[in-house]
C-alpha atoms as a PDB file:
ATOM      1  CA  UNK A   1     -36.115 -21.096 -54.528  1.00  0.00           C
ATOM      2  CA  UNK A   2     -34.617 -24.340 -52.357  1.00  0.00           C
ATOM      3  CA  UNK A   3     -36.873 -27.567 -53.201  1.00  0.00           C
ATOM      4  CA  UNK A   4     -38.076 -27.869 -49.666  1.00  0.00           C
ATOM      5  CA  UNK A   5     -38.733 -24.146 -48.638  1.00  0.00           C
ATOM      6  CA  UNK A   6     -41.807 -23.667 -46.788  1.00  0.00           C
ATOM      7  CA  UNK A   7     -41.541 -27.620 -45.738  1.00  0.00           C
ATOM      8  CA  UNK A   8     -40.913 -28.918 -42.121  1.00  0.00           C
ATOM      9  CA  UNK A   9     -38.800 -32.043 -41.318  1.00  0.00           C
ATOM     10  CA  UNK A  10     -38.989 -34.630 -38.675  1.00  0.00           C
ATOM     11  CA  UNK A  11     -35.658 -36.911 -38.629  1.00  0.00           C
ATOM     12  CA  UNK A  12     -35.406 -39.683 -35.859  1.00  0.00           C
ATOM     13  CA  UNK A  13     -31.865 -39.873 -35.012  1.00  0.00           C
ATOM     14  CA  UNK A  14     -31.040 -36.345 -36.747  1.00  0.00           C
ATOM     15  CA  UNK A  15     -27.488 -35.620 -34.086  1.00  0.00           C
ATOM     16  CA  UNK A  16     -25.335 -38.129 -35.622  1.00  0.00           C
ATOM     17  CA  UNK A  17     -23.702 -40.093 -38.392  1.00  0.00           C
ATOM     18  CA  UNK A  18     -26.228 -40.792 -40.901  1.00  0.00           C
ATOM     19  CA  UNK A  19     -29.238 -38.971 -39.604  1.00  0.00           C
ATOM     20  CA  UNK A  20     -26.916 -35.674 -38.720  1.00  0.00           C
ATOM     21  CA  UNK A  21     -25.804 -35.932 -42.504  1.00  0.00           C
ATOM     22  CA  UNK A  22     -29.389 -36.147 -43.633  1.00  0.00           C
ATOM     23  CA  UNK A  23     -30.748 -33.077 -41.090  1.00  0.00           C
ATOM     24  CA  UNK A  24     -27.830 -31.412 -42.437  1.00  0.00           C
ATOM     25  CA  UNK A  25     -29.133 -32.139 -46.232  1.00  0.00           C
ATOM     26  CA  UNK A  26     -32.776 -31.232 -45.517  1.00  0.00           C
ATOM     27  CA  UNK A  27     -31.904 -28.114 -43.903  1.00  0.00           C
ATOM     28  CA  UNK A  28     -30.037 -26.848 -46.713  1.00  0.00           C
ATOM     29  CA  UNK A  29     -32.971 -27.590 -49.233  1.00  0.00           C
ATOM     30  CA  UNK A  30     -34.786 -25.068 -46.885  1.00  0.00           C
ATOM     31  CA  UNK A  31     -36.510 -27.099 -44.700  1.00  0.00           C
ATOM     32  CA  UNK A  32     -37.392 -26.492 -41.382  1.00  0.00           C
ATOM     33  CA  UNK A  33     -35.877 -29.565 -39.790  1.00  0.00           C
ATOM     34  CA  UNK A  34     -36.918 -31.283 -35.901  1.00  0.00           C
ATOM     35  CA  UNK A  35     -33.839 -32.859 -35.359  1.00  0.00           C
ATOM     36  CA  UNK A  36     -34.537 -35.835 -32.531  1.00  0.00           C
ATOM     37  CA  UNK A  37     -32.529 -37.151 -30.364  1.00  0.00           C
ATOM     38  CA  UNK A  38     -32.362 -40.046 -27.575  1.00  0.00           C
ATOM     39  CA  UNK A  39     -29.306 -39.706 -25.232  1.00  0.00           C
ATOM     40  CA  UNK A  40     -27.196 -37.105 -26.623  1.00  0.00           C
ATOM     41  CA  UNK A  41     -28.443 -33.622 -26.341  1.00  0.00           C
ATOM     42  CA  UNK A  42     -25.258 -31.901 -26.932  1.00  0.00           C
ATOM     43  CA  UNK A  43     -24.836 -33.825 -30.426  1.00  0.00           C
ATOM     44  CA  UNK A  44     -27.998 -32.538 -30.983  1.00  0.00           C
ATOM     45  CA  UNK A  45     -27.345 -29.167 -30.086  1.00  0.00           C
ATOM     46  CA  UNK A  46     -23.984 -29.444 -32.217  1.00  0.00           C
ATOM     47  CA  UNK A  47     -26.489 -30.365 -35.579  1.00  0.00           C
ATOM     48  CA  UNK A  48     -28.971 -27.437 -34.676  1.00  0.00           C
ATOM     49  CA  UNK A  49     -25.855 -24.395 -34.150  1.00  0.00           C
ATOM     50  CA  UNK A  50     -24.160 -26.405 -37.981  1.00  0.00           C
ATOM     51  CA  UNK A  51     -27.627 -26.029 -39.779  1.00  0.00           C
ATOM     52  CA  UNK A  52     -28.342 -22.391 -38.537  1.00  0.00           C
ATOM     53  CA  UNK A  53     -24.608 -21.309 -39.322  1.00  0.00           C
ATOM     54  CA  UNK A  54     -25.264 -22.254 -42.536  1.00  0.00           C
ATOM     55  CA  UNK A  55     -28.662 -20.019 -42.738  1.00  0.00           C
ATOM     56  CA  UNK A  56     -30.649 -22.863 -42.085  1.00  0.00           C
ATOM     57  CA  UNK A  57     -33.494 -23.477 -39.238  1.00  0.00           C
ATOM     58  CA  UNK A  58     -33.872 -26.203 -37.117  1.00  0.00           C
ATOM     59  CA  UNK A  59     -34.365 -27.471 -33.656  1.00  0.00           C
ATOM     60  CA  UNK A  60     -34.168 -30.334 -31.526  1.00  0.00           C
ATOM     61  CA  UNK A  61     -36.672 -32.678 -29.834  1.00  0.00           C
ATOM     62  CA  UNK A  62     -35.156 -35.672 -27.358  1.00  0.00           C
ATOM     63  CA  UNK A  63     -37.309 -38.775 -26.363  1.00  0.00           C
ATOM     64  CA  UNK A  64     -35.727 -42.709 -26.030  1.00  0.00           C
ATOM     65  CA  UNK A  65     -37.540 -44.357 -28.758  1.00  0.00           C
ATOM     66  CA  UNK A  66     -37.739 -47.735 -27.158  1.00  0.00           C
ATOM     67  CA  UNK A  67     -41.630 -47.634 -26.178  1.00  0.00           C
ATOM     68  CA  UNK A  68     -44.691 -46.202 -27.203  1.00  0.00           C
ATOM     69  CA  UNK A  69     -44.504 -44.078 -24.494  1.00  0.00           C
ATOM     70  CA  UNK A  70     -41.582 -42.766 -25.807  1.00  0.00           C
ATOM     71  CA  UNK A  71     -42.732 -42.670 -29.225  1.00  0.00           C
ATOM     72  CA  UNK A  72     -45.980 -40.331 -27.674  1.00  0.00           C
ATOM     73  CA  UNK A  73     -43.702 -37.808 -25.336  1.00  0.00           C
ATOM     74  CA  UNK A  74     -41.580 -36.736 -28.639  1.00  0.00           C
ATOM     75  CA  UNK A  75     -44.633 -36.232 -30.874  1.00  0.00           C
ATOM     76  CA  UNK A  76     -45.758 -33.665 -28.146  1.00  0.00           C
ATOM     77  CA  UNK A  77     -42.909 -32.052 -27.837  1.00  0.00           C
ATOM     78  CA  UNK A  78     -42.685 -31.947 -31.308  1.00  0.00           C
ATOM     79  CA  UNK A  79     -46.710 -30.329 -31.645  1.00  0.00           C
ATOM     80  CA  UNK A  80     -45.288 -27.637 -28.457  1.00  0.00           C
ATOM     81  CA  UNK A  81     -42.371 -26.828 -30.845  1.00  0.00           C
ATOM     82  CA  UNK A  82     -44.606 -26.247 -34.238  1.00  0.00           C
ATOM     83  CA  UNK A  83     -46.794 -24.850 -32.893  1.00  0.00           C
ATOM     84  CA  UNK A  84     -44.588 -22.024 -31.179  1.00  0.00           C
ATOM     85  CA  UNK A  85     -43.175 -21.645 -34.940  1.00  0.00           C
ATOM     86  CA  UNK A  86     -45.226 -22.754 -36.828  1.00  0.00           C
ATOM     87  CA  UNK A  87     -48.914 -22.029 -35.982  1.00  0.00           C
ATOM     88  CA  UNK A  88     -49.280 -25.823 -36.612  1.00  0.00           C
ATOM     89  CA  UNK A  89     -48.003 -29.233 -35.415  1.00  0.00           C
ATOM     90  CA  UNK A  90     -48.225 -30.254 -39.113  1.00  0.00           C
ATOM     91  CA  UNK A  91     -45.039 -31.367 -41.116  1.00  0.00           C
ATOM     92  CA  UNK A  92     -44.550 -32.712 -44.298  1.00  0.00           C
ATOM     93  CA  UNK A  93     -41.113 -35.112 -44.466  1.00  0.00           C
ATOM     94  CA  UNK A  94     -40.525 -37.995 -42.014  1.00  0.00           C
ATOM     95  CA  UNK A  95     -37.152 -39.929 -41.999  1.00  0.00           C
ATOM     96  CA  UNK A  96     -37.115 -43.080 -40.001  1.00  0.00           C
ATOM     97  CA  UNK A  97     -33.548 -42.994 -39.520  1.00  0.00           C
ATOM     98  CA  UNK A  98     -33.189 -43.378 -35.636  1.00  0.00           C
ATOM     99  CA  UNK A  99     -31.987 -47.243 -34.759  1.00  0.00           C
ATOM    100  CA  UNK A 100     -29.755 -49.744 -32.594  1.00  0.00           C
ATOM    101  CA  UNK A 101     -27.279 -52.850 -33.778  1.00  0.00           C
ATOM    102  CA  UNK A 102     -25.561 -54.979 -32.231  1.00  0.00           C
ATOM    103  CA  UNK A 103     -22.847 -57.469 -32.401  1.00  0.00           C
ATOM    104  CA  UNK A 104     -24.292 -60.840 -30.731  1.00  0.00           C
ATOM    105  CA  UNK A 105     -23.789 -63.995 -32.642  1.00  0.00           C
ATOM    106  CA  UNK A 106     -27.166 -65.594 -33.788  1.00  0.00           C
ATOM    107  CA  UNK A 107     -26.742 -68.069 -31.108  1.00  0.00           C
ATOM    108  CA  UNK A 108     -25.457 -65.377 -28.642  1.00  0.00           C
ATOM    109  CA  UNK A 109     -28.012 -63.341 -28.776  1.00  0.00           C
ATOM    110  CA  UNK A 110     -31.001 -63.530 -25.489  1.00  0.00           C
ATOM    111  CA  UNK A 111     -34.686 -62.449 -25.892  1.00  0.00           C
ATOM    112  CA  UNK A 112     -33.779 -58.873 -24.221  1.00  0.00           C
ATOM    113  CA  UNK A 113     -31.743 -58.045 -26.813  1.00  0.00           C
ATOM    114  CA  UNK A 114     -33.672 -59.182 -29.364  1.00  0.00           C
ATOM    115  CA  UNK A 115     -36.926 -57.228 -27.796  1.00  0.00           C
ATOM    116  CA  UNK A 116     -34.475 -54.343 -27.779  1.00  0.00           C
ATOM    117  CA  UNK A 117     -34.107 -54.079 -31.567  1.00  0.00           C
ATOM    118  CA  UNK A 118     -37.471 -54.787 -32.686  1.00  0.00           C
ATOM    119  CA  UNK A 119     -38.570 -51.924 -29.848  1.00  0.00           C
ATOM    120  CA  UNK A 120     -36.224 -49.440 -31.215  1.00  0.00           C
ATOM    121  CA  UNK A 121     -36.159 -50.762 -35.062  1.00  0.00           C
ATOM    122  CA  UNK A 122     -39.785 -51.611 -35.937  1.00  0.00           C
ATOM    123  CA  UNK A 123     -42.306 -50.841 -33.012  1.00  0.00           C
ATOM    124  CA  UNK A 124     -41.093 -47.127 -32.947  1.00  0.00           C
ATOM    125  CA  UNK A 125     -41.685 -46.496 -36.764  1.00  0.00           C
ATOM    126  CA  UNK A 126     -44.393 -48.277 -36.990  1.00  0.00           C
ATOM    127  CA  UNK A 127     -46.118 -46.373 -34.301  1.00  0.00           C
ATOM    128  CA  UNK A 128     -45.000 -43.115 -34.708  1.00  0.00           C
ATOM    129  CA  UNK A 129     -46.320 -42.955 -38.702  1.00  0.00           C
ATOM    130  CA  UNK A 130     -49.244 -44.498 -36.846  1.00  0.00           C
ATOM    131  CA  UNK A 131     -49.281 -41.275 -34.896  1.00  0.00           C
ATOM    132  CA  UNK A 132     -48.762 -38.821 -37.282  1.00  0.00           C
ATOM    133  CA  UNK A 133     -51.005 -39.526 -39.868  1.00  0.00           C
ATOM    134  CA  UNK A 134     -53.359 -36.631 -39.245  1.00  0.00           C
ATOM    135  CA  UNK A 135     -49.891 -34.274 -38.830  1.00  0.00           C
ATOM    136  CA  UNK A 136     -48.259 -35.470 -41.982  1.00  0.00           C
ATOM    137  CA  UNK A 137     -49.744 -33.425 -44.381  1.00  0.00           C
ATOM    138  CA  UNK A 138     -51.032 -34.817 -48.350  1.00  0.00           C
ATOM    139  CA  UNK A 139     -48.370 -34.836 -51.195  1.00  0.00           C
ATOM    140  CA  UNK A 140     -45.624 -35.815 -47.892  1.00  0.00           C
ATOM    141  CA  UNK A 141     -42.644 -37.806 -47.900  1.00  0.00           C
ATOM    142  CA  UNK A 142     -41.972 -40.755 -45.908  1.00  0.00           C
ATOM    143  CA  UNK A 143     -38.022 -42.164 -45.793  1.00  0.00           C
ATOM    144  CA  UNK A 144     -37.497 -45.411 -44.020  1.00  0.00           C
ATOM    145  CA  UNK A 145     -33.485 -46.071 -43.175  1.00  0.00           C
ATOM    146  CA  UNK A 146     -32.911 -49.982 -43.905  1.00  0.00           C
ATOM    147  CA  UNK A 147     -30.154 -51.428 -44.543  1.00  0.00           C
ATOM    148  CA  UNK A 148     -28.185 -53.396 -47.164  1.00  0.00           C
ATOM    149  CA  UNK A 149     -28.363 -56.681 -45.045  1.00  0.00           C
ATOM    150  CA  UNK A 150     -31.950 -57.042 -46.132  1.00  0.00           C
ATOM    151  CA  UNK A 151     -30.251 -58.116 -49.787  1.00  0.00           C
ATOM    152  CA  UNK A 152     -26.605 -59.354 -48.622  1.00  0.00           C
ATOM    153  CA  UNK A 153     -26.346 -62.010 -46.059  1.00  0.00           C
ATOM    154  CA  UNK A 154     -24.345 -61.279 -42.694  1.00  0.00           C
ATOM    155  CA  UNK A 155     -25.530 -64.215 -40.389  1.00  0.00           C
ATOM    156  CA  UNK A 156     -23.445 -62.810 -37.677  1.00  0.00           C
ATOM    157  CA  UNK A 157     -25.982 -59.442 -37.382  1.00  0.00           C
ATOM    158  CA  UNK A 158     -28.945 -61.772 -37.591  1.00  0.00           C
ATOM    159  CA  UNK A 159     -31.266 -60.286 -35.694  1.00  0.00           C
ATOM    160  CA  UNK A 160     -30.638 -56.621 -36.767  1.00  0.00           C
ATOM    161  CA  UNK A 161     -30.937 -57.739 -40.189  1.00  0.00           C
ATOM    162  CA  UNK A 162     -34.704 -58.995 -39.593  1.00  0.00           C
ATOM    163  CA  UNK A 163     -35.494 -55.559 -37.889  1.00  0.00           C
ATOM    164  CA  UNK A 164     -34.349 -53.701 -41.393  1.00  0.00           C
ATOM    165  CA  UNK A 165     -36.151 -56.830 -43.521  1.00  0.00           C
ATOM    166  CA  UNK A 166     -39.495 -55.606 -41.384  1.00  0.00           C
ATOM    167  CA  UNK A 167     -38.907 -52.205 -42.111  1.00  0.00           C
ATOM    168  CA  UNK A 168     -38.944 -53.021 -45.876  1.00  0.00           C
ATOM    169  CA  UNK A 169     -42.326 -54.675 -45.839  1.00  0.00           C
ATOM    170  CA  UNK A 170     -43.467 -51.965 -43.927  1.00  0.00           C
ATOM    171  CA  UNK A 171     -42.007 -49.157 -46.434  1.00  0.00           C
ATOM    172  CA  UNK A 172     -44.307 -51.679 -49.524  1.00  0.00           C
ATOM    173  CA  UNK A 173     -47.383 -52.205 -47.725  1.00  0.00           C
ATOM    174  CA  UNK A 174     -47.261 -48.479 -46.389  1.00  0.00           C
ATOM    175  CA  UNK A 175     -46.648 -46.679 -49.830  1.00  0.00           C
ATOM    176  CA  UNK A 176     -49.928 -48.956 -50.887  1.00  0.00           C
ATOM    177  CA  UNK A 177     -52.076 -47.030 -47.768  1.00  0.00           C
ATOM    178  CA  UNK A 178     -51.031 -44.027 -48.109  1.00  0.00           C
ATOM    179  CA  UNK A 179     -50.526 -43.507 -51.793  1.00  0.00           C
ATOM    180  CA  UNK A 180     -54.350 -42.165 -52.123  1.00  0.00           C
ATOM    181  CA  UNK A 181     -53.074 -39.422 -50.344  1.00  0.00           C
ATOM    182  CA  UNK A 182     -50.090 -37.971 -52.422  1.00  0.00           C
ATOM    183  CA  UNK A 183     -47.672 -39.255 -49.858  1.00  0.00           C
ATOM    184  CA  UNK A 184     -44.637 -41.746 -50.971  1.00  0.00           C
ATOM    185  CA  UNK A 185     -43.082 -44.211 -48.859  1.00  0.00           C
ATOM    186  CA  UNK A 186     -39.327 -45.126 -49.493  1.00  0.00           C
ATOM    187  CA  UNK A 187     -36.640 -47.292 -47.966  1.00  0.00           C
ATOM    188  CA  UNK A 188     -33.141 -46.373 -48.480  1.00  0.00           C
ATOM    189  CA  UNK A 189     -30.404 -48.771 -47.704  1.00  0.00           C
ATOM    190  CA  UNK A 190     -27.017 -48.462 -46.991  1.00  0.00           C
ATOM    191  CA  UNK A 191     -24.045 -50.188 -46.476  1.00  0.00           C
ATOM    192  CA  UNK A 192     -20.931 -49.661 -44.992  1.00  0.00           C
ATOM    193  CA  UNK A 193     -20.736 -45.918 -44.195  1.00  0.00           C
ATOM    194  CA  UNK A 194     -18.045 -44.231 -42.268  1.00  0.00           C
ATOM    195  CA  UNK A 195     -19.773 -43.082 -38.728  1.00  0.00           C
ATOM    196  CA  UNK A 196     -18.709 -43.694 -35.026  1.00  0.00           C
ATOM    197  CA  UNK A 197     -20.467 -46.640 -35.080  1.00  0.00           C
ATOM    198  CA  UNK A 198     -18.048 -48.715 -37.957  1.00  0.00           C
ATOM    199  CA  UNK A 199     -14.948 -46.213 -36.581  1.00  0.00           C
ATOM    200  CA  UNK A 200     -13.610 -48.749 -34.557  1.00  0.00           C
ATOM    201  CA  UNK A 201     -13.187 -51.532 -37.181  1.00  0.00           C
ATOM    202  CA  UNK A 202     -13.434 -49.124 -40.483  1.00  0.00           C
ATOM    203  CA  UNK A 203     -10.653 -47.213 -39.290  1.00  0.00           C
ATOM    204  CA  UNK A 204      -8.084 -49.483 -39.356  1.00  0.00           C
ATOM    205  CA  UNK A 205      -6.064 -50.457 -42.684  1.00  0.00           C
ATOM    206  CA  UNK A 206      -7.214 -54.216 -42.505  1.00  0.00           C
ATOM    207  CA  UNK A 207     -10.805 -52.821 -42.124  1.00  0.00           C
ATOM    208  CA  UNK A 208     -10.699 -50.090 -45.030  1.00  0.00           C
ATOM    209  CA  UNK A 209      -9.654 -52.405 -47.311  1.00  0.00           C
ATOM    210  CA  UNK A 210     -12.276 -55.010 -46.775  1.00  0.00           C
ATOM    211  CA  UNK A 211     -14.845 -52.428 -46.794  1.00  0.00           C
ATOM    212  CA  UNK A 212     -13.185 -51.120 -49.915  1.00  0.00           C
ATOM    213  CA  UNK A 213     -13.126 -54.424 -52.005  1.00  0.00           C
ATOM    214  CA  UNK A 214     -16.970 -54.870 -51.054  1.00  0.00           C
ATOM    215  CA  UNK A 215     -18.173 -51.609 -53.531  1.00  0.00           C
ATOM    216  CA  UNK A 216     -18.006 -51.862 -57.361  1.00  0.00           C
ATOM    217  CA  UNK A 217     -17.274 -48.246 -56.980  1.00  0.00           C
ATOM    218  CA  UNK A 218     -13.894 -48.774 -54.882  1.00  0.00           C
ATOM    219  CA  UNK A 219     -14.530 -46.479 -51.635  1.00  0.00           C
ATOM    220  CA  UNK A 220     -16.493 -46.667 -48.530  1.00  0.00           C
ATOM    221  CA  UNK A 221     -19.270 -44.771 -48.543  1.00  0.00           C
ATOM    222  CA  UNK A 222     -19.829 -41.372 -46.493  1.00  0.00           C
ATOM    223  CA  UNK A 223     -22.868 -40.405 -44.725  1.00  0.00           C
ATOM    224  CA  UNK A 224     -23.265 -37.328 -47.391  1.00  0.00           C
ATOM    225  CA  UNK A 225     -24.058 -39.998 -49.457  1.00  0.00           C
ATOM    226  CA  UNK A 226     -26.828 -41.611 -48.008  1.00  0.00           C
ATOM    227  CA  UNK A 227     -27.938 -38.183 -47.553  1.00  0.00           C
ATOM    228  CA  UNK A 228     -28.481 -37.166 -51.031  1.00  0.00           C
ATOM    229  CA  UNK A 229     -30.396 -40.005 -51.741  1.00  0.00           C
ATOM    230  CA  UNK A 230     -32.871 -39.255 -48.965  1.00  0.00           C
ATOM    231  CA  UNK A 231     -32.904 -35.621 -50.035  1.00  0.00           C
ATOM    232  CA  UNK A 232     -33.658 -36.815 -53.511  1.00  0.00           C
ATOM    233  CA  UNK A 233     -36.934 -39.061 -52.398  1.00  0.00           C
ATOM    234  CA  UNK A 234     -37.731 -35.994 -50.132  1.00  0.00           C
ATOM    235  CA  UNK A 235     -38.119 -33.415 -52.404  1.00  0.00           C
ATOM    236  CA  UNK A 236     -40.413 -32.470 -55.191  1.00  0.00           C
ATOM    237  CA  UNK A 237     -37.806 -34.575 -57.771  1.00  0.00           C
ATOM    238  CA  UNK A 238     -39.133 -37.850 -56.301  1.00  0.00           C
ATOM    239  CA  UNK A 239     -42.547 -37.410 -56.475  1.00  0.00           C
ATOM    240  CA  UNK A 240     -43.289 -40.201 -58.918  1.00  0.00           C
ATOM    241  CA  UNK A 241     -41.135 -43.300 -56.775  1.00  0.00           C
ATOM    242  CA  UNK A 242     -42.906 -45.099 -53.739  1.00  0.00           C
ATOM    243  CA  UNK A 243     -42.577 -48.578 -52.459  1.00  0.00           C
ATOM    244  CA  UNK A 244     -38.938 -48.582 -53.049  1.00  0.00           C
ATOM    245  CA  UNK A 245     -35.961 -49.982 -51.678  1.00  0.00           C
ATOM    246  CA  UNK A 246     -33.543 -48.057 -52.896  1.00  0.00           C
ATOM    247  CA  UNK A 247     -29.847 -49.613 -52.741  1.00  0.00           C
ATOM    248  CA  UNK A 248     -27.059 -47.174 -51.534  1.00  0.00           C
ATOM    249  CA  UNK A 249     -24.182 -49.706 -50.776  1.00  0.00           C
ATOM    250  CA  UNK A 250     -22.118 -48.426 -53.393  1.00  0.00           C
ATOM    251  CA  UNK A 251     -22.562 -51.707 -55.308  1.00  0.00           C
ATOM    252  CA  UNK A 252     -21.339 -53.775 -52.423  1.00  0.00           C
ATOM    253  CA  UNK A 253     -21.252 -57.814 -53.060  1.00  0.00           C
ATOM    254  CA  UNK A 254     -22.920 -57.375 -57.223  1.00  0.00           C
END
């Protein structure tokens, strides 16, 4: 039997990169996964037709996670969905992976911007565990996406970098709340990993190699990676970890 058979996923940001990696991951472990999405409904769509090719299940949800608004419209679209499948609008694994950078200098960077990231970044997480505390049911599994800023310093990404040092605090004083209930609460926090996002810089020989000579391990890491970890904290396996930040930069700046 899969470790997650029988369980249902929610993953913020599930069409690409990372978050498609992780959907990906969870689906194979034989969960049920709600892959969510804010602009791109045909990524989306791409993740859904990979999982069920592979045997999997899934399905996809869109909202802009930018307001609480936005936050409440994919939580009901997400109960309409269950519920069709389901009988229930309860789930039991909630990734936190959706999120925005950017590349404004500390002293570049205006008050819209920085409202931006903390709207997209904190306020959305925050709220939507907020909201789905009676859906998420005991013994679940809560993975927060940080990032390995929060222990390496990259002035340059300033503000971004305080958004992912929130969500840490949150993961700590979280995993406190909600331990009574079975439920763990884990940041996991990568590095450099080889999406869209980094393909503009990564790809280039000047930029592999910098990226390269960052990890102890010698390679840039791949969003499988990042993956497994999450899978690992999601499943049955982790049951006895919460309150962590767990490093996955590949060793990057020891």
């Amino acid at each position: 039997m899969k470790r997650l058979e029988g369980r249902v996923a929610v993953v913020t940001g599930g069409s690409r990169g990372i978050g498609r990696a992780i959907a990906l991951r969870l689906a194979a472990e034989g969960a049920l996964v709600a892959v969510h999405y804010g602009s791109r409904q045909d990524a989306a769509a791409e993740t859904v037709a990979a999982i069920e090719a592979s045997g999997g299940k899934a399905f996809a949800v869109g909202a802009e996670l930018d307001s609480l608004d936005g936050v409440e419209r994919l939580l009901q679209f997400l109960d309409d969905e269950l519920i069709r499948r389901t009988g229930t609008n309860r789930f039991d694994i909630l990734v936190n992976n959706a999120g925005i950078g950017t590349s404004s200098s500390f002293e570049a960077t205006s008050e819209e911007e920085f409202d931006r990231l903390f709207a997209v970044n904190v306020k959305a997480p925050f709220f939507l565990v907020q909201q789905s505390l009676e859906r998420l049911r005991d013994g679940g599994r809560i993975v927060n996406i940080s990032s390995g800023v929060t222990r390496i310093a990259y002035p340059h990404l300033m503000t971004y970098n305080l958004t992912k040092g929130a969500i840490n605090t949150f993961t700590l004083h979280l995993a406190q709340l909600l331990g009574p209930r079975g439920i763990t609460v884990n940041a996991v926090m990568p590095g450099i990993v080889d999406t869209d996002v980094n393909a503009s810089w990564l790809h280039t020989p000047e930029g592999r190699k910098l990226a390269v000579d960052m990890s102890a391990l010698g390679r840039v890491g791949e969003p499988t990676d990042i993956a497994d970890i999450v899978a690992f904290t999601a499943s049955p396996d982790g049951r006895w970890v919460t309150g962590q930040m767990l490093d996955a930069t590949g060793g990057s700046h020891l």
